[in-house]
N, C-alpha and C. Protein backbone atom coordinates (compact mmCIF):
# COMPACT_ATOMS: atom_id res chain seq x y z
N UNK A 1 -108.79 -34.18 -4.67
CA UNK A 1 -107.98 -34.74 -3.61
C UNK A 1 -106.89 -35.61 -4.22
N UNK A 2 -106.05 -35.19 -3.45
CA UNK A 2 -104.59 -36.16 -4.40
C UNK A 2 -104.60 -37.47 -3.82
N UNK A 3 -104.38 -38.53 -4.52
CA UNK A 3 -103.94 -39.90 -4.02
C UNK A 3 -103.24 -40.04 -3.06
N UNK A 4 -103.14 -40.82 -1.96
CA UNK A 4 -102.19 -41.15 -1.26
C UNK A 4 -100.81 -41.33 -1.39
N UNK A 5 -100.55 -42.28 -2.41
CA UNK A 5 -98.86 -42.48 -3.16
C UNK A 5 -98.66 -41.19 -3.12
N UNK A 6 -99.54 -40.44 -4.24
CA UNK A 6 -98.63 -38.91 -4.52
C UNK A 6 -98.46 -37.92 -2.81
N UNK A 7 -98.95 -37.92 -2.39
CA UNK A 7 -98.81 -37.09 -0.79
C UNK A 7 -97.58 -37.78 -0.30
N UNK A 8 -97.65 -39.83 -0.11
CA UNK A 8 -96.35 -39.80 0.06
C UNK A 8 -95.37 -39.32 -1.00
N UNK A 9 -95.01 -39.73 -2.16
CA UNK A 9 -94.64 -39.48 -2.82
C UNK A 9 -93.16 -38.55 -2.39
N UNK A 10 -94.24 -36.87 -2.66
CA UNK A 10 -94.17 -36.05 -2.57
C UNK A 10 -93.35 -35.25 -0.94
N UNK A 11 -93.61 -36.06 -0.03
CA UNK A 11 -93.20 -36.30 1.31
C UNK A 11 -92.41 -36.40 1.17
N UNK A 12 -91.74 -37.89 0.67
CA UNK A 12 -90.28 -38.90 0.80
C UNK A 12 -89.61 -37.65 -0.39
N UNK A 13 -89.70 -36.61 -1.41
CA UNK A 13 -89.10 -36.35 -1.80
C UNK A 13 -88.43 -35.20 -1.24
N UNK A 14 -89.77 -34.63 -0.19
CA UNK A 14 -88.82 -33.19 0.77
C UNK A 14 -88.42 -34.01 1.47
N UNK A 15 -88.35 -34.87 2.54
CA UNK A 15 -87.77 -35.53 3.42
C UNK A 15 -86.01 -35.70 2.73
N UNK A 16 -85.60 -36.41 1.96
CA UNK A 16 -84.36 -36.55 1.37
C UNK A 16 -84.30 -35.13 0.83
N UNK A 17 -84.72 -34.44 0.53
CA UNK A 17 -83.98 -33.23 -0.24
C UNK A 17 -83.41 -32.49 1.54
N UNK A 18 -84.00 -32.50 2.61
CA UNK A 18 -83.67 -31.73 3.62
C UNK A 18 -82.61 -32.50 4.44
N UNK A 19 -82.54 -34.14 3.86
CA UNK A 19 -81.27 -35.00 4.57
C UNK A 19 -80.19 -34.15 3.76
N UNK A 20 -80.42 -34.44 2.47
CA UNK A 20 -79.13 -33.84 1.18
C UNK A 20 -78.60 -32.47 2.03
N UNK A 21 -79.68 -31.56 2.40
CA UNK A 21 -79.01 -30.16 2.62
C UNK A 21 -78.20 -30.19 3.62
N UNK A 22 -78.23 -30.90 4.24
CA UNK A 22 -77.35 -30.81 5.47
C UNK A 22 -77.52 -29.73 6.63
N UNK A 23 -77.05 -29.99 7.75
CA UNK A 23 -77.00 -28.44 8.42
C UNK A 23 -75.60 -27.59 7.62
N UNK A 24 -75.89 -26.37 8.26
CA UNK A 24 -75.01 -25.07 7.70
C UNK A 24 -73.79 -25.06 8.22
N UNK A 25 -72.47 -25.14 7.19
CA UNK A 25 -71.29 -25.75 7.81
C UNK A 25 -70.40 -24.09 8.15
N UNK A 26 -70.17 -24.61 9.57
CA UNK A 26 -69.65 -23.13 10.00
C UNK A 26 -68.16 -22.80 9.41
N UNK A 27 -67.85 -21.73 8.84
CA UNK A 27 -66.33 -21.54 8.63
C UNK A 27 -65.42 -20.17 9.58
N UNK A 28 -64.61 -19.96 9.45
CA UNK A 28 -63.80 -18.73 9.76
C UNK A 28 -64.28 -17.30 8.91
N UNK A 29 -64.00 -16.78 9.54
CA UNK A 29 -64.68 -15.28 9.07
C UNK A 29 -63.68 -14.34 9.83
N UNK A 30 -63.21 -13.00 9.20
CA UNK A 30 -62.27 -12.31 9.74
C UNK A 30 -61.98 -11.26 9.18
N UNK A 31 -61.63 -9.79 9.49
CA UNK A 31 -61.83 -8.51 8.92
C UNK A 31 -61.68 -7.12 9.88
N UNK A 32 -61.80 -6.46 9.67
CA UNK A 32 -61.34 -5.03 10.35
C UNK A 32 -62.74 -4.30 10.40
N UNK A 33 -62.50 -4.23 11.78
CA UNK A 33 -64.00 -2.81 12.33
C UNK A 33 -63.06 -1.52 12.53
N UNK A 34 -63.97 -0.54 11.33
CA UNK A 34 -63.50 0.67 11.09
C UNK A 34 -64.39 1.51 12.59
N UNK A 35 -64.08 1.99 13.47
CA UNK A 35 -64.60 2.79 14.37
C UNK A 35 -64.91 4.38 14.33
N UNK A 36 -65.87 5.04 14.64
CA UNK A 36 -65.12 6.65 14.08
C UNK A 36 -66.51 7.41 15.89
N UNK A 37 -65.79 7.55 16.52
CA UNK A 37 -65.88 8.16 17.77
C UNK A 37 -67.24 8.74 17.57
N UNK A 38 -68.58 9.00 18.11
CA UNK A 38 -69.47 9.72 18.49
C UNK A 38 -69.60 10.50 19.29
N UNK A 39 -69.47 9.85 20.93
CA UNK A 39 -68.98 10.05 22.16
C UNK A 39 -69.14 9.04 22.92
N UNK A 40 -67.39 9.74 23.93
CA UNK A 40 -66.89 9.09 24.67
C UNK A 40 -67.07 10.03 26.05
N UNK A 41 -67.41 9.25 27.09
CA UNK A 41 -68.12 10.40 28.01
C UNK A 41 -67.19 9.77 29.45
N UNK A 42 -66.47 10.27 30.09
CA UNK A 42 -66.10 9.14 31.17
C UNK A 42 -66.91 10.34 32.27
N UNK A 43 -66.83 9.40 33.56
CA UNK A 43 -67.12 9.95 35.42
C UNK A 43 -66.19 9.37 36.14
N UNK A 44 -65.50 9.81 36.57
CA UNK A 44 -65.25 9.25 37.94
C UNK A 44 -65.95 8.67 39.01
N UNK A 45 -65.37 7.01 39.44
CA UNK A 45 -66.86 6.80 39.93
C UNK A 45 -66.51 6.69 41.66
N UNK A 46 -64.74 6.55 41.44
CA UNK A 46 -64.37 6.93 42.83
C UNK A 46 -62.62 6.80 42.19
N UNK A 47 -61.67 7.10 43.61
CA UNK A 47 -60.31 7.44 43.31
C UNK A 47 -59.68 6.28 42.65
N UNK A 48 -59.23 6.04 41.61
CA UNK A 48 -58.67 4.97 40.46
C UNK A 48 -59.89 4.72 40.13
N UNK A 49 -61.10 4.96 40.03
CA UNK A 49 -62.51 4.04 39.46
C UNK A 49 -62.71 4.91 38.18
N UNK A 50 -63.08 5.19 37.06
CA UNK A 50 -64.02 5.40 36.23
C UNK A 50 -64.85 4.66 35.74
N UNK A 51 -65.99 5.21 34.81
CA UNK A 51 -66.58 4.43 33.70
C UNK A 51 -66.31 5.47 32.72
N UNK A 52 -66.57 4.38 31.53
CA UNK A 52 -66.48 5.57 30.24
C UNK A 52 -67.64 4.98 29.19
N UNK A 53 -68.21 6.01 28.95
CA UNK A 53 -69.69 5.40 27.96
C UNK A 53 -69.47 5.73 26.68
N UNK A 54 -69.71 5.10 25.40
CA UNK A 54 -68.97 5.15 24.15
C UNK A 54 -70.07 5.03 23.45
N UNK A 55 -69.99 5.57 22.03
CA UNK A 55 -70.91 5.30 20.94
C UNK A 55 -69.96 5.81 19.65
N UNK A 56 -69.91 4.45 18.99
CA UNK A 56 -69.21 4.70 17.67
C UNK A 56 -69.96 4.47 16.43
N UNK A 57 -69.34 5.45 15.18
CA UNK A 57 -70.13 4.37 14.09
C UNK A 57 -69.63 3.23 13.52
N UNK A 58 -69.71 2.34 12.85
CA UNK A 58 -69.27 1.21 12.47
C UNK A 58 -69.41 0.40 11.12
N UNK A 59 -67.67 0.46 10.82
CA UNK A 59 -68.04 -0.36 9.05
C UNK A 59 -67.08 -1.47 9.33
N UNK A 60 -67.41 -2.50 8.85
CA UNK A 60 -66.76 -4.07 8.94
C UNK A 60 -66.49 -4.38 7.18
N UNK A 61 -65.38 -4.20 7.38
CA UNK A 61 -64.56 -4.41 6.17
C UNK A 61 -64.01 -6.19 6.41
N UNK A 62 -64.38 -6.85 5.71
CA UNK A 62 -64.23 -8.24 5.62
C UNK A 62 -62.56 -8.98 4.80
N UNK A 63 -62.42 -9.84 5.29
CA UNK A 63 -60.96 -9.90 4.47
C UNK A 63 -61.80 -10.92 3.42
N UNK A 64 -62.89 -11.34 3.30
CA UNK A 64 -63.70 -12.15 2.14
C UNK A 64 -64.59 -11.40 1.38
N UNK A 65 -64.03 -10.76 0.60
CA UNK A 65 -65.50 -9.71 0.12
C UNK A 65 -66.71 -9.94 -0.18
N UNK A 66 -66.83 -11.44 -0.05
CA UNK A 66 -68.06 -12.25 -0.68
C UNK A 66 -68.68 -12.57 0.96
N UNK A 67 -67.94 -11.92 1.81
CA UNK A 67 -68.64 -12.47 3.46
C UNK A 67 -70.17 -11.56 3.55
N UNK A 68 -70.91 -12.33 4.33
CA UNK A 68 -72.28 -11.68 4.39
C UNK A 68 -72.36 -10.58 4.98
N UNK A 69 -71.06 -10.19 6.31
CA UNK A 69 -70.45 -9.06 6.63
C UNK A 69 -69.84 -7.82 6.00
N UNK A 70 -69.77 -8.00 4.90
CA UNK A 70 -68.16 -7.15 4.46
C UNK A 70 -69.33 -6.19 4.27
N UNK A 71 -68.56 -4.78 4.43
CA UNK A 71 -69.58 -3.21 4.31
C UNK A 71 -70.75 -3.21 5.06
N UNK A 72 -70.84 -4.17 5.87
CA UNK A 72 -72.18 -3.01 6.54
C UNK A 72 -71.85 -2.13 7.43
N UNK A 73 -72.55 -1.69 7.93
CA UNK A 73 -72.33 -0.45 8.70
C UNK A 73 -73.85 -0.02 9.65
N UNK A 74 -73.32 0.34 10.75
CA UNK A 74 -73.75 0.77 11.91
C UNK A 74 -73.34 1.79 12.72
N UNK A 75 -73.58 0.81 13.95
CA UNK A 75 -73.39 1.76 15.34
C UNK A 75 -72.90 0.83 16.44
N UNK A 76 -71.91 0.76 17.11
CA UNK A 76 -71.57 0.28 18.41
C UNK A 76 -71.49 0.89 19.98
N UNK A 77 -71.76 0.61 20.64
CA UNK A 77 -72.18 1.20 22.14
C UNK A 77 -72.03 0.44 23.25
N UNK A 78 -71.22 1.24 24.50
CA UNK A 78 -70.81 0.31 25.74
C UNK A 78 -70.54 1.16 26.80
N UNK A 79 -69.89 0.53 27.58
CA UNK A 79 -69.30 1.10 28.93
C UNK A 79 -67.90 -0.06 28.90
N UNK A 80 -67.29 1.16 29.26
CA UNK A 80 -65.60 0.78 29.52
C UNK A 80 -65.23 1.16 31.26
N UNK A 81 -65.06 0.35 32.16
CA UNK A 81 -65.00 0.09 33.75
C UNK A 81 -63.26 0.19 33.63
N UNK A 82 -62.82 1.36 34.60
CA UNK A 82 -61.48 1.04 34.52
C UNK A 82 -61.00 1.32 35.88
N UNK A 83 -60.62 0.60 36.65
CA UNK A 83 -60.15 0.22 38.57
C UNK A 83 -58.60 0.17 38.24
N UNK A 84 -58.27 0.71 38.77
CA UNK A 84 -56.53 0.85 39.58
C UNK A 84 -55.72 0.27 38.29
N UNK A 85 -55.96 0.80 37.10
CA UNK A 85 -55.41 0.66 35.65
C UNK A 85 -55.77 -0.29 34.86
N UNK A 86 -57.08 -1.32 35.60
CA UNK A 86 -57.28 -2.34 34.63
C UNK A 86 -58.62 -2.15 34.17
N UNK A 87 -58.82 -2.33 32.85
CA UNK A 87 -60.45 -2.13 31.94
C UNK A 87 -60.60 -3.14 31.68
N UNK A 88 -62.05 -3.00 31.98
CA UNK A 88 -63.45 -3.99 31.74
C UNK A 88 -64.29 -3.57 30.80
N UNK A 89 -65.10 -4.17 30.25
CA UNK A 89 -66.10 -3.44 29.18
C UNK A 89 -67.25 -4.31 28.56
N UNK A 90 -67.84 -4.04 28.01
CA UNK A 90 -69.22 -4.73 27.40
C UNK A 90 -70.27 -3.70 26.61
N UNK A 91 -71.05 -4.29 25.62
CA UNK A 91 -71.88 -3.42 24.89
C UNK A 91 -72.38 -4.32 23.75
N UNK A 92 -72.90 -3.25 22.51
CA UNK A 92 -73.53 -4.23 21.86
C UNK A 92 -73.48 -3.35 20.52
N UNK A 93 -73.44 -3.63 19.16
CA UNK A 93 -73.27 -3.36 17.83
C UNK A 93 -74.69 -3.29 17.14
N UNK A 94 -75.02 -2.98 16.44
CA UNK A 94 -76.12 -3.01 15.54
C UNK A 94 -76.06 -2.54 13.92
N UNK A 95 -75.96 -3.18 12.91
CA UNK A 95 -75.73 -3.15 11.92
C UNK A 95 -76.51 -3.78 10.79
N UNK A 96 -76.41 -2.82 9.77
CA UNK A 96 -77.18 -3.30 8.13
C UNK A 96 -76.62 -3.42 6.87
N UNK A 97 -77.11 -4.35 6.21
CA UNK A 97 -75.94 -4.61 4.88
C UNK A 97 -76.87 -3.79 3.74
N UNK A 98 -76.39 -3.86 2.46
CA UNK A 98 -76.57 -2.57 1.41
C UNK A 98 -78.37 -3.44 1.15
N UNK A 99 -78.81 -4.58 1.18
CA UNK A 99 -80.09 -4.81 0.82
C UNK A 99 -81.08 -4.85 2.30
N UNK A 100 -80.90 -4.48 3.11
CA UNK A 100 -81.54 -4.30 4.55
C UNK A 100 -81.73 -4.85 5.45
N UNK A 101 -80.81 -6.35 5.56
CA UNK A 101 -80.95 -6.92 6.33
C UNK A 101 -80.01 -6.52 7.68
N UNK A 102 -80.32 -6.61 9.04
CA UNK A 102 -79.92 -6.24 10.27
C UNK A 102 -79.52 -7.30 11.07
N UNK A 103 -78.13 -7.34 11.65
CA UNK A 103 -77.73 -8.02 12.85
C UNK A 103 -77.55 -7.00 13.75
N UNK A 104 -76.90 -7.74 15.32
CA UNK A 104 -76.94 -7.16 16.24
C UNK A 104 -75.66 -8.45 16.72
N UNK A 105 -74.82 -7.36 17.53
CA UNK A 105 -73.86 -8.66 18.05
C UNK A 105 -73.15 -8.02 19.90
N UNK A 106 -72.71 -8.67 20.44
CA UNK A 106 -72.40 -8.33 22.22
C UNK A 106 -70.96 -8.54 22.03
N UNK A 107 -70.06 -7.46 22.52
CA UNK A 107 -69.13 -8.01 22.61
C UNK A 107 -68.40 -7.55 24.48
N UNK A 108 -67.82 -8.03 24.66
CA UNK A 108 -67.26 -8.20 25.92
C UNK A 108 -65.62 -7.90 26.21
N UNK A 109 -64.58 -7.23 27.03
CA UNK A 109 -63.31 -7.46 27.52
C UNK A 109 -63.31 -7.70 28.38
N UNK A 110 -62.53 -8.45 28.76
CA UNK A 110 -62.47 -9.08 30.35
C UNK A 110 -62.01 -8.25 30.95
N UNK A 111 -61.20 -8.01 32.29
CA UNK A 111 -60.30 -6.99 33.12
C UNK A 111 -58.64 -7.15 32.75
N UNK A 112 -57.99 -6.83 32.13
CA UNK A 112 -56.43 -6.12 31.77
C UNK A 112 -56.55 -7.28 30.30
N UNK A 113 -57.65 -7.59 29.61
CA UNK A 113 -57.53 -8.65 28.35
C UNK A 113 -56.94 -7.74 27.00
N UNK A 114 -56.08 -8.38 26.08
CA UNK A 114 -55.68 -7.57 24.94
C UNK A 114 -56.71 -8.02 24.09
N UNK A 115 -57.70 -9.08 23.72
CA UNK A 115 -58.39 -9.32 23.05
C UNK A 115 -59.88 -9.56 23.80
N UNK A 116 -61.09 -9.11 23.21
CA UNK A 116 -61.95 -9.37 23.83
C UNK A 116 -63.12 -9.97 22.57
N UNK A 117 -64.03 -10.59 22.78
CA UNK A 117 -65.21 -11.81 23.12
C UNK A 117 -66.07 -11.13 21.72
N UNK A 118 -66.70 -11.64 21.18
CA UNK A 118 -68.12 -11.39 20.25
C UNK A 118 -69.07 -12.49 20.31
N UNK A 119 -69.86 -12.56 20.05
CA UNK A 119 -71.35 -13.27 19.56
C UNK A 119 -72.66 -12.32 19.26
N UNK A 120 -73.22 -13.45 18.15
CA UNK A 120 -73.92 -12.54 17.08
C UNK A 120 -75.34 -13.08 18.25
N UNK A 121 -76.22 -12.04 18.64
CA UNK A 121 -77.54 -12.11 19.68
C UNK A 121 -79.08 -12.20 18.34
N UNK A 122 -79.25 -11.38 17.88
CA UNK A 122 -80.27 -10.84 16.68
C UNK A 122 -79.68 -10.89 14.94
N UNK A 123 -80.40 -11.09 14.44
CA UNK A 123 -80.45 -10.63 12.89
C UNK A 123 -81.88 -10.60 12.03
N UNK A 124 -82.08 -10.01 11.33
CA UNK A 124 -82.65 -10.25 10.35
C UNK A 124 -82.36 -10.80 8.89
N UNK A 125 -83.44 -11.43 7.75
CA UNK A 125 -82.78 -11.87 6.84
C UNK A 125 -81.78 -12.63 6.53
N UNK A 126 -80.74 -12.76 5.96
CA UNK A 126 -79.63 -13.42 5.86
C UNK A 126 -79.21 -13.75 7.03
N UNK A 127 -79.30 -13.05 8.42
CA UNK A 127 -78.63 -12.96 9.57
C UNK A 127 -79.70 -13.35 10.72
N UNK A 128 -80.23 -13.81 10.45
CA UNK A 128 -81.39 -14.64 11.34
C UNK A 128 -81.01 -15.88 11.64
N UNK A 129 -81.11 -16.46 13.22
CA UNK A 129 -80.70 -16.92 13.77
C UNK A 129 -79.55 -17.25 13.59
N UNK A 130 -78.31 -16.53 13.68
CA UNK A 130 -76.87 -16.87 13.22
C UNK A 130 -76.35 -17.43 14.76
N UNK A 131 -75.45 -18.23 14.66
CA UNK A 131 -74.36 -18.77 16.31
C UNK A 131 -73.06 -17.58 15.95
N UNK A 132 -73.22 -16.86 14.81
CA UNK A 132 -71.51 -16.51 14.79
C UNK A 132 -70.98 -16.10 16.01
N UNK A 133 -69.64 -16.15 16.34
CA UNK A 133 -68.90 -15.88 17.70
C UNK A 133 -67.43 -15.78 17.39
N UNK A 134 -66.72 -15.21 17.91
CA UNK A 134 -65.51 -14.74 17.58
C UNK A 134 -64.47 -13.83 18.97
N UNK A 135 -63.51 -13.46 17.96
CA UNK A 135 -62.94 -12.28 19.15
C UNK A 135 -62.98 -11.17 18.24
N UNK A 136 -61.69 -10.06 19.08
CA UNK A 136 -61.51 -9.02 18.42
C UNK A 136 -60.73 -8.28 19.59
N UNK A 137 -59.72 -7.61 18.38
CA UNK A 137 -58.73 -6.80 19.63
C UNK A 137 -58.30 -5.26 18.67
N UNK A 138 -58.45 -4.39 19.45
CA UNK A 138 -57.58 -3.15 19.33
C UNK A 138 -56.04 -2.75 18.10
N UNK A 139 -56.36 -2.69 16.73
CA UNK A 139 -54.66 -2.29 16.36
C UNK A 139 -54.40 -0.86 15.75
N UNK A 140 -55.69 -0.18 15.95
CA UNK A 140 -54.57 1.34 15.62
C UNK A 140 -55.86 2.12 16.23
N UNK A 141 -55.43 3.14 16.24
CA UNK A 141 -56.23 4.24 16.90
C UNK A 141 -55.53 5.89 16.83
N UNK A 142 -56.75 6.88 16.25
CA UNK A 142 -55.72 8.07 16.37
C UNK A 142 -57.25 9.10 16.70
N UNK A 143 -57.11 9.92 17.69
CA UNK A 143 -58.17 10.75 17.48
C UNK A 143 -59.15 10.21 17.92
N UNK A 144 -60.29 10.45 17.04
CA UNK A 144 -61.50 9.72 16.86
C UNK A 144 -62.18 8.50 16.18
N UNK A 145 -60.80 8.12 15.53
CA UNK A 145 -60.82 6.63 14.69
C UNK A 145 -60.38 5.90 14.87
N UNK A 146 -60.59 4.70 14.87
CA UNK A 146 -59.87 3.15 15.74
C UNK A 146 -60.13 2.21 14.65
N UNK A 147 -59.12 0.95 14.74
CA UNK A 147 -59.65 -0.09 13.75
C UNK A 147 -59.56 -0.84 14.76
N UNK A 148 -60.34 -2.64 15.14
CA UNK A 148 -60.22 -3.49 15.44
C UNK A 148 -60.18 -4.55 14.45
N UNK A 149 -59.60 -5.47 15.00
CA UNK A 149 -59.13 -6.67 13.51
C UNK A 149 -60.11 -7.58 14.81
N UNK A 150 -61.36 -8.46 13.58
CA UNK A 150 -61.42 -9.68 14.56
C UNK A 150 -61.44 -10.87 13.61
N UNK A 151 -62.06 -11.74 14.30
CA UNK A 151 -62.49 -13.36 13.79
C UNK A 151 -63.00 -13.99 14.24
N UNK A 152 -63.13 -14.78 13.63
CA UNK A 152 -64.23 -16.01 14.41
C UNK A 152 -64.31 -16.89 13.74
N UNK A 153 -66.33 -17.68 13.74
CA UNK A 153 -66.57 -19.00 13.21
C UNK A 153 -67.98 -17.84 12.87
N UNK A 154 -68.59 -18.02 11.77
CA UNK A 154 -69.74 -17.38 11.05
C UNK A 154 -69.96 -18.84 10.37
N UNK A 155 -71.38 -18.89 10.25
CA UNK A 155 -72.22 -19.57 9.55
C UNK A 155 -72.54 -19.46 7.78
C-alpha cells in the first residue's frame, strides 16, 4: 500500500499537468469538397414543387495538409426541396481518414442561400467528440462532379 504523501503526491501532479493542458484551442480550417455524383433522383411533388435525393462520393482536400481532414474520403447524402425556384436542402456526410478513424457531419441550405451551414454530429478516434462547424458553398460543377470550398472553426 502506498503512503499517503505519495497518492497525494501523485494527485497534485495530474491535477496541474491537466491545468497546464488547457482546453483544445479552436482554429480555422478550410478546403475544397471534391463531389463525384452517385445519384441524383428528383419527383415532382406538385406544380413548381420538387425534391431531389442525392448521394455523392466525397474527398476533402484541405488547404492545411497537416489538417486532420485533408484526404479523407466518403460519402454525402440529402434531399434538395425546390418551390417556385427557391432550394432548400439538408443531409449528412460520413467519412474516413487513411488510419480509420470516422466522422460524420450535417450540413444544411437555407431557401434561395448561396452558402450553406456544417457541423461535425459523430467521430471516431481523432474525431471524437469534435464542435467543428463551418459553412460551405457551391464553385464549380460539370456533369457529375462538383467542388464546394468551405470553412470554419475545427478543433
Amino acid at each position: 500500500m502506498k503512503p499517503i504523501m505519495a497518492v497525494l503526491e501523485s494527485s497534485i501532479v495530474l491535477l496541474i499537468a491537466l491545468c497546464l493542458a488547457g482546453p483544445v484551442q479552436a482554429a480555422e480550417c478550410s478546403g475544397y469538397d471534391v463531389l463525384v455524383s452517385q445519384l441524383s433522383e428528383t419527383t415532382e411533388l406538385a406544380k413548381g414543387q420538387t425534391i431531389t435525393v442525392v448521394r455523392n462520393h466525397s474527398v476533402l482536400v484541405t488547404e492545411n495538409p497537416a489538417d486532420k481532414y485533408n484526404l479523407t474520403i466518403g460519402e454525402c447524402s440529402g434531399s434538395l426541396v425546390t418551390a417556385n425556384g427557391t432550394t432548400t436542402g439538408s443531409g449528412h456526410c460520413a467519412r474516413r481518414d487513411t488510419s480509420g478513424d470516422t466522422y460524420s457531419i450535417e450540413w444544411a441550405i437555407a431557401p434561395g442561400a448561396e452558402r450553406g451551414t456544417w457541423k461535425a454530429v459523430a467521430g471516431t478516434g481523432k474525431f471524437l467528440r469534435r464542435t467543428d462547424s463551418g459553412w460551405w458553398q457551391n464553385v464549380a460543377g460539370g456533369g457529375k462532379v462538383s467542388a464546394a470550398k468551405w470553412g470554419g472553426t475545427c478543433e
